[in-house]
Protein backbone atom coordinates (compact mmCIF):
# COMPACT_ATOMS: atom_id res chain seq x y z
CA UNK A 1 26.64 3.96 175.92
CA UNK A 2 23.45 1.92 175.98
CA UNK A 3 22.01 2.93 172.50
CA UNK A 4 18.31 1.29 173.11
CA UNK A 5 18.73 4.03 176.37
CA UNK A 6 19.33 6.44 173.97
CA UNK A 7 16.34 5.50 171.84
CA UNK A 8 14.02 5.79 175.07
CA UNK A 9 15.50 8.64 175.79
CA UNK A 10 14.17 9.91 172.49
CA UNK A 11 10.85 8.45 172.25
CA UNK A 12 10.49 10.50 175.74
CA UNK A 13 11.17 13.83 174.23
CA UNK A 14 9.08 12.97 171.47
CA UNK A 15 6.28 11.84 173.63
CA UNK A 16 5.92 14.41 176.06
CA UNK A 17 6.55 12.70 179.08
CA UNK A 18 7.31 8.80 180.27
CA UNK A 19 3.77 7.79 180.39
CA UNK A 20 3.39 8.90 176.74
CA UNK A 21 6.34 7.19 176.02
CA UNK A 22 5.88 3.63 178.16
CA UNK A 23 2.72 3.99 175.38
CA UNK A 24 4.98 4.46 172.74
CA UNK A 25 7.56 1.21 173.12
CA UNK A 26 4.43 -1.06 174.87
CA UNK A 27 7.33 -0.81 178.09
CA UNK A 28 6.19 -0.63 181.59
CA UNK A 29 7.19 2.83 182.63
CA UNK A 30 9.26 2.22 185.28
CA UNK A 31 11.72 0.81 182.89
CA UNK A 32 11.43 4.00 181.03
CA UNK A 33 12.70 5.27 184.23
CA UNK A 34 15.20 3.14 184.75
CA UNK A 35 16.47 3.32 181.23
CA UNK A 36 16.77 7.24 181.92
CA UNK A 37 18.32 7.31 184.96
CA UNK A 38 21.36 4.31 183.71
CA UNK A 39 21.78 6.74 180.89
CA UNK A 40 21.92 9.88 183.33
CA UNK A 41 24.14 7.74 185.34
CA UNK A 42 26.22 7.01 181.89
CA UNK A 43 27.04 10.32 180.86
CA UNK A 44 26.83 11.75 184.51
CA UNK A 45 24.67 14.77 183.61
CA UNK A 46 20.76 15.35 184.49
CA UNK A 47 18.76 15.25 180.97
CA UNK A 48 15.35 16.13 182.50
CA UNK A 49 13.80 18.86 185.38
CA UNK A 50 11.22 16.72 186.70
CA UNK A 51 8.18 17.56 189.18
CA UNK A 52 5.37 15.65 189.86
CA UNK A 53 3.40 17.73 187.64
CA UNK A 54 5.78 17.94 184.57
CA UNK A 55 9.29 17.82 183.27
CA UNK A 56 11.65 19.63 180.41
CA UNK A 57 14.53 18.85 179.07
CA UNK A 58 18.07 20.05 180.58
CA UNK A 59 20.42 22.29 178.55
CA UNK A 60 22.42 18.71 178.31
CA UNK A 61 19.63 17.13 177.77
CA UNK A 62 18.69 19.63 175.16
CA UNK A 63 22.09 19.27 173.72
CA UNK A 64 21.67 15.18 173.46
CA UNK A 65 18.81 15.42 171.65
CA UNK A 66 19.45 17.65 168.91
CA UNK A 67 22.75 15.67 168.13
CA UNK A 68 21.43 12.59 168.46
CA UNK A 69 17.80 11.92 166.96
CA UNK A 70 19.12 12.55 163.31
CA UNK A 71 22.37 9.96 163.97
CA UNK A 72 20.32 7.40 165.46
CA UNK A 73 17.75 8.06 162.57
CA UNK A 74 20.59 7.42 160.13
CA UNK A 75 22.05 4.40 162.22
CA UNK A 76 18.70 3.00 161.99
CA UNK A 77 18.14 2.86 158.16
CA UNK A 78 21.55 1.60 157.92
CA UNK A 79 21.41 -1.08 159.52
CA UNK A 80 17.91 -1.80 157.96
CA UNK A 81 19.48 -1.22 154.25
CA UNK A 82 22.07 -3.80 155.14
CA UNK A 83 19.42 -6.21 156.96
CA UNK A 84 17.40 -5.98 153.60
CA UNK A 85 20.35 -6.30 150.95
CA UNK A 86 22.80 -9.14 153.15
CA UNK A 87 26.15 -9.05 153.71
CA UNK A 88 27.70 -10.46 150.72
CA UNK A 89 25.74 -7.20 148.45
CA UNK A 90 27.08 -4.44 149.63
CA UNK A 91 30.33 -2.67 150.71
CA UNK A 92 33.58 -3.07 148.62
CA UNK A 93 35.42 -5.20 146.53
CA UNK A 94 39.20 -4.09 145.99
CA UNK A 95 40.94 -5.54 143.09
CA UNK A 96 44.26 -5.09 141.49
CA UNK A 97 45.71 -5.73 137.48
CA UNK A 98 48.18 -5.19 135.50
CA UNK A 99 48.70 -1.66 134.57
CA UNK A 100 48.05 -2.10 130.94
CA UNK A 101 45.52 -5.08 131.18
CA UNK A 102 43.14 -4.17 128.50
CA UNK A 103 40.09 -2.70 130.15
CA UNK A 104 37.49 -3.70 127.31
CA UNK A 105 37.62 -7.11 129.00
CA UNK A 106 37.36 -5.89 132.69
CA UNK A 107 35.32 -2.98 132.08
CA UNK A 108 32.21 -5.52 131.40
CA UNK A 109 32.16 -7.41 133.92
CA UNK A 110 32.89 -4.79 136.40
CA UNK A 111 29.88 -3.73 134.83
CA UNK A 112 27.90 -6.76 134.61
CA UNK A 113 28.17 -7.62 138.62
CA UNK A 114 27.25 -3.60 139.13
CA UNK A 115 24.21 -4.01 137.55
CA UNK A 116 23.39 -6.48 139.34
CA UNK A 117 25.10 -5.73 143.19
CA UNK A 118 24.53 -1.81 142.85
CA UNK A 119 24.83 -1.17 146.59
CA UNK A 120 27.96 -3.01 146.24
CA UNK A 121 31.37 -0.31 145.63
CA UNK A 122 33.92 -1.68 143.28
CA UNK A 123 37.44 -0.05 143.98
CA UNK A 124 39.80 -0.65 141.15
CA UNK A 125 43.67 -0.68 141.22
CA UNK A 126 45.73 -1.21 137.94
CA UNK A 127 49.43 -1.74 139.11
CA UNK A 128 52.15 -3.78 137.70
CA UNK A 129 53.29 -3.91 141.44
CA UNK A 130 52.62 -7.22 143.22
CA UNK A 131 50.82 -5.62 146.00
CA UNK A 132 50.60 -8.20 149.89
CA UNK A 133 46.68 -9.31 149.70
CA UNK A 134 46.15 -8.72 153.46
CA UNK A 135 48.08 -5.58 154.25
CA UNK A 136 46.91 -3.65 151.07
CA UNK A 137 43.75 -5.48 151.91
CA UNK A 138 42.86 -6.57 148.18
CA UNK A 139 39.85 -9.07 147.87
CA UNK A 140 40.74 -10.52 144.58
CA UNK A 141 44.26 -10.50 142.48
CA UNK A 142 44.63 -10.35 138.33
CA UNK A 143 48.13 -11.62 138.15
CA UNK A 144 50.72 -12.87 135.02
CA UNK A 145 53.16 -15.12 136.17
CA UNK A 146 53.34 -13.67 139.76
CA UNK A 147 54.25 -15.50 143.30
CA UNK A 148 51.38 -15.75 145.39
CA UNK A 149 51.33 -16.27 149.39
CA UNK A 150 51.83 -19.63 150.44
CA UNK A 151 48.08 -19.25 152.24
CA UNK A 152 46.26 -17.45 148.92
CA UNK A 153 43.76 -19.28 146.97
CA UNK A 154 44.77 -19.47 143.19
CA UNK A 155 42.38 -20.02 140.95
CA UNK A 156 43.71 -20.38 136.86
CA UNK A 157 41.87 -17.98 134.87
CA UNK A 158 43.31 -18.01 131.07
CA UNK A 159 46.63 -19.86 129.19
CA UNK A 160 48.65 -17.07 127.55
CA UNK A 161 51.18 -17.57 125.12
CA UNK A 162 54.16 -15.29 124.98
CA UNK A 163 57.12 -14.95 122.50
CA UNK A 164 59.82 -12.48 120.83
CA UNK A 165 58.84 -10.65 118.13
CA UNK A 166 60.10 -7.63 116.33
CA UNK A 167 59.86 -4.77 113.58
CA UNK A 168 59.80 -6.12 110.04
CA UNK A 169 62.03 -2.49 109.76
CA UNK A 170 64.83 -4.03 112.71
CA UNK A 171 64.87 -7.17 111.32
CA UNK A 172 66.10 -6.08 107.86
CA UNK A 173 68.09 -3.59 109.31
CA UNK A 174 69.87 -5.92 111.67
CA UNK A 175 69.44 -9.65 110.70
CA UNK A 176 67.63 -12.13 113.57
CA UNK A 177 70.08 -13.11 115.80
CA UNK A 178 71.19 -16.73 115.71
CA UNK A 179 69.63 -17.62 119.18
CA UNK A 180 67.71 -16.07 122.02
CA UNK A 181 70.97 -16.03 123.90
CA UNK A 182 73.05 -14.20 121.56
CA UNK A 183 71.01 -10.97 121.40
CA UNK A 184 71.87 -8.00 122.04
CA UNK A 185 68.85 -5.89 122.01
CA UNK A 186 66.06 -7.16 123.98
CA UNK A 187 63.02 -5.56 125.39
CA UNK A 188 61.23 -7.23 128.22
CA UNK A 189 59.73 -6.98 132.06
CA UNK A 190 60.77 -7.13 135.39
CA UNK A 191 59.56 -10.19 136.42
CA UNK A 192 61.76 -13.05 137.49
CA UNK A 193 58.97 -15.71 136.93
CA UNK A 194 59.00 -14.74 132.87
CA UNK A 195 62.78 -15.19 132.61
CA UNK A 196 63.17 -17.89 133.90
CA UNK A 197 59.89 -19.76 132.21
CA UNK A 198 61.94 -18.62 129.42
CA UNK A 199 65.44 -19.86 130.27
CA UNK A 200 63.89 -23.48 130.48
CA UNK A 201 62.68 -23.36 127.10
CA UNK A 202 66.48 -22.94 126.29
CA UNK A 203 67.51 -25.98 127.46
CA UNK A 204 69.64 -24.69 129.52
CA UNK A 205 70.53 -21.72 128.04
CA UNK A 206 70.72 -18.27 130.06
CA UNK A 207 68.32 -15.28 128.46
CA UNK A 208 70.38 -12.19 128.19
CA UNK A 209 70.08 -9.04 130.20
CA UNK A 210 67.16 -6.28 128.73
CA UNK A 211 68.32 -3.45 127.02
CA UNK A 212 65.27 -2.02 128.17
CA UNK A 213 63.25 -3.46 131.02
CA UNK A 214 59.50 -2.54 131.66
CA UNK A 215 57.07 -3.80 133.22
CA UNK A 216 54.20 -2.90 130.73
CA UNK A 217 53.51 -5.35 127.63
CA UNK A 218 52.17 -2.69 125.68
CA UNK A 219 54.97 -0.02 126.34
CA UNK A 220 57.34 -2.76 125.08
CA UNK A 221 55.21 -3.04 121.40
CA UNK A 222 55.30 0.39 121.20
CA UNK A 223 59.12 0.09 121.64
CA UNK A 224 59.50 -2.94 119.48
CA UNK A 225 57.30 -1.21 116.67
CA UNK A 226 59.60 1.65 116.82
CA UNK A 227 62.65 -0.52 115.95
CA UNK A 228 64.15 -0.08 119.43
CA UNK A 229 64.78 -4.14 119.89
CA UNK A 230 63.39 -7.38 119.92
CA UNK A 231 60.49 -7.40 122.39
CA UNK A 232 58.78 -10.40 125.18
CA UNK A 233 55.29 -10.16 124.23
CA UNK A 234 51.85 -11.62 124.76
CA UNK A 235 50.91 -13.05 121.06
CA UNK A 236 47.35 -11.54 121.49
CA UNK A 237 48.69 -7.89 122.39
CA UNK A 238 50.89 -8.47 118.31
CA UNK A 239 47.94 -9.59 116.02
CA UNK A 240 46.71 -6.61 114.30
CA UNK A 241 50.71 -5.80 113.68
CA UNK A 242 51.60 -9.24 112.39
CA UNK A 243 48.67 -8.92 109.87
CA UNK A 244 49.45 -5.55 108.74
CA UNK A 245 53.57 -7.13 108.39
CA UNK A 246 54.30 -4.35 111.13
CA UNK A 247 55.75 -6.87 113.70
CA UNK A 248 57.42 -10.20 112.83
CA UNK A 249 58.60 -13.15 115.52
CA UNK A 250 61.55 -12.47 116.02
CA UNK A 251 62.74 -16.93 117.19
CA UNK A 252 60.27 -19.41 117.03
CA UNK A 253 60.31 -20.32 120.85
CA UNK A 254 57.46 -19.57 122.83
CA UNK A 255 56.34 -20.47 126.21
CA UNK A 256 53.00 -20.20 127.86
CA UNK A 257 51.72 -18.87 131.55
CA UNK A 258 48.41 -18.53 133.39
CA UNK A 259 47.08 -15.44 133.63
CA UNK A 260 45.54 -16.32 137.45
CA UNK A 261 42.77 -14.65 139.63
CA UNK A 262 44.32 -14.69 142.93
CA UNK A 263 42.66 -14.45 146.89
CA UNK A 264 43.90 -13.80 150.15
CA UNK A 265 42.76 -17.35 151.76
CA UNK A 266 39.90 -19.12 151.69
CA UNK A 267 38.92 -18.00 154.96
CA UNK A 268 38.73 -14.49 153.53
CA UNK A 269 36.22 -15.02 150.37
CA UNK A 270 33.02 -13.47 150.99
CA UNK A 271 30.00 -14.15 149.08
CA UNK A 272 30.16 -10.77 146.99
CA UNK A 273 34.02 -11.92 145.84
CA UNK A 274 33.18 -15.75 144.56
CA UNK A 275 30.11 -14.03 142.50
CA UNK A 276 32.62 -10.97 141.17
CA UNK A 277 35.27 -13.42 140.34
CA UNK A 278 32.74 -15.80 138.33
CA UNK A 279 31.78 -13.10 136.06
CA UNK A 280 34.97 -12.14 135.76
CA UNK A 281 36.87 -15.53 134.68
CA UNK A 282 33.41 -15.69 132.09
CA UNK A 283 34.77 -12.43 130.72
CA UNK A 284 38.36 -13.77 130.40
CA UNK A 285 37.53 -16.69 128.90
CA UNK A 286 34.86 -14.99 126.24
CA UNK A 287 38.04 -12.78 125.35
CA UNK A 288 40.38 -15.39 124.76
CA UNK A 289 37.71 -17.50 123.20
């Protein structure tokens, strides 16, 4: 349907009559006509009873009206709210991050760029599943250590160290092992990119099966402090614990990986996304800092 048609058709109803509404637009009436009769054509109903003395509205034409003056209202201010803001400050940005990233660091800048973009919707996902970029249609990417699409744009965000580390309580109870490889009772995630960025720091050495595999850093500290093993963790997430004498490292190998803001391609990076991921990476690095 021919919507500037519609909108004649409208400005008719409103006006009383073509004249009134050839006045209106500042169009010649006999395109007023015309625009009436293609739309009558269109929908293959009659919208007015016309004489050469006056005209009314149709049942259909009735109809037409009442459902569409408020939608084209509503179209209209749309499309002016979106003229007025651009493109690249409104709509939505999807991101995803680790389940148990610590949202004092997100939090801000999520609400840092709302302050600033507030027509602009910001839909959250926290997942330890690598999720497909295009098919789960996710505009920017947190990842640790993860395998990204041979198309995606990667962009470093943060270095972050990661080690073993254990109970002071498990290590008296049970003596450190001589080497990574000979024990028994580790505690560590899923991922295939952390074992084996550990098993080259062996020199050739193979790291053990988990005892207990999770993919959540700070369900494994909660296992760790609870004497359940010796624990991969991020040295940041074990601080407070190796100040208080809580948790102790467990071998004094440690290996480091990028924590990495991720994007479908290049191609795919609107406006809204490059400012979103700016504040973001300033938040990341202000944390680590």
């Amino acid at each position: 349907m021919d919507l500037n048609a519609l909108k004649t058709f409208i400005e008719v109803v409103r006006a009383g009559s073509f004249s009134g509404a050839a006045r209106r637009t500042g169009m010649p009436r006999s395109s007023v006509s015309l625009r009436i009769r293609n739309l009558e054509s269109s929908l293959g109903v009659r919208l007015f009873k016309r004489s050469t003395r006056a005209f009314a509205l149709t049942a259909e034409g009735q109809d037409l009206y009442q459902r569409s003056e408020g939608a084209l209202a509503s179209l209209a201010d749309t499309l002016a709210d979106l003229k007025q803001v651009g493109p690249s400050h409104a709509g939505e940005i999807r991101m995803t991050l680790p389940a148990d990233f610590p949202a004092k660091i997100v939090a801000p800048a999520i609400s840092e760029f709302c302050a600033a973009y507030p027509k602009v919707r910001v839909n959250v996902v926290p997942t330890n599943a690598v999720l497909d970029l295009v098919s789960e249609n996710v505009d920017v990417a947190l990842r640790i250590g993860a395998a990204n699409p041979q198309d995606a744009v990667v962009r470093g965000a943060l270095d972050m160290e990661l080690g073993f580390y254990a109970s002071a309580d498990y290590m008296r109870r049970h003596g450190a092992p001589a080497s990574i490889a000979r024990a028994t009772r580790l505690i560590g995630p899923q991922q295939p990119e952390l074992r084996r960025l550990f098993e080259q720091c062996l020199d050739g050495g193979v790291l053990p099966q988990f005892h207990v595999t999770v993919d959540s850093f700070t369900f494994i500290r909660e296992l760790v402090l609870l004497g359940q093993g010796i624990g991969l963790l991020p040295g940041s997430l074990c601080r407070t614990a190796l100040a208080s004498g809580a948790l102790v490292k467990a071998f004094p190998v440690s290996a480091s990986v990028r924590l990495q803001l991720t994007y479908p391609s290049r191609a795919d990076i609107s406006s809204k996304v490059k400012v979103f991921a700016e504040i973001l990476a300033r938040h990341l690095k202000a944390a680590v800092a």
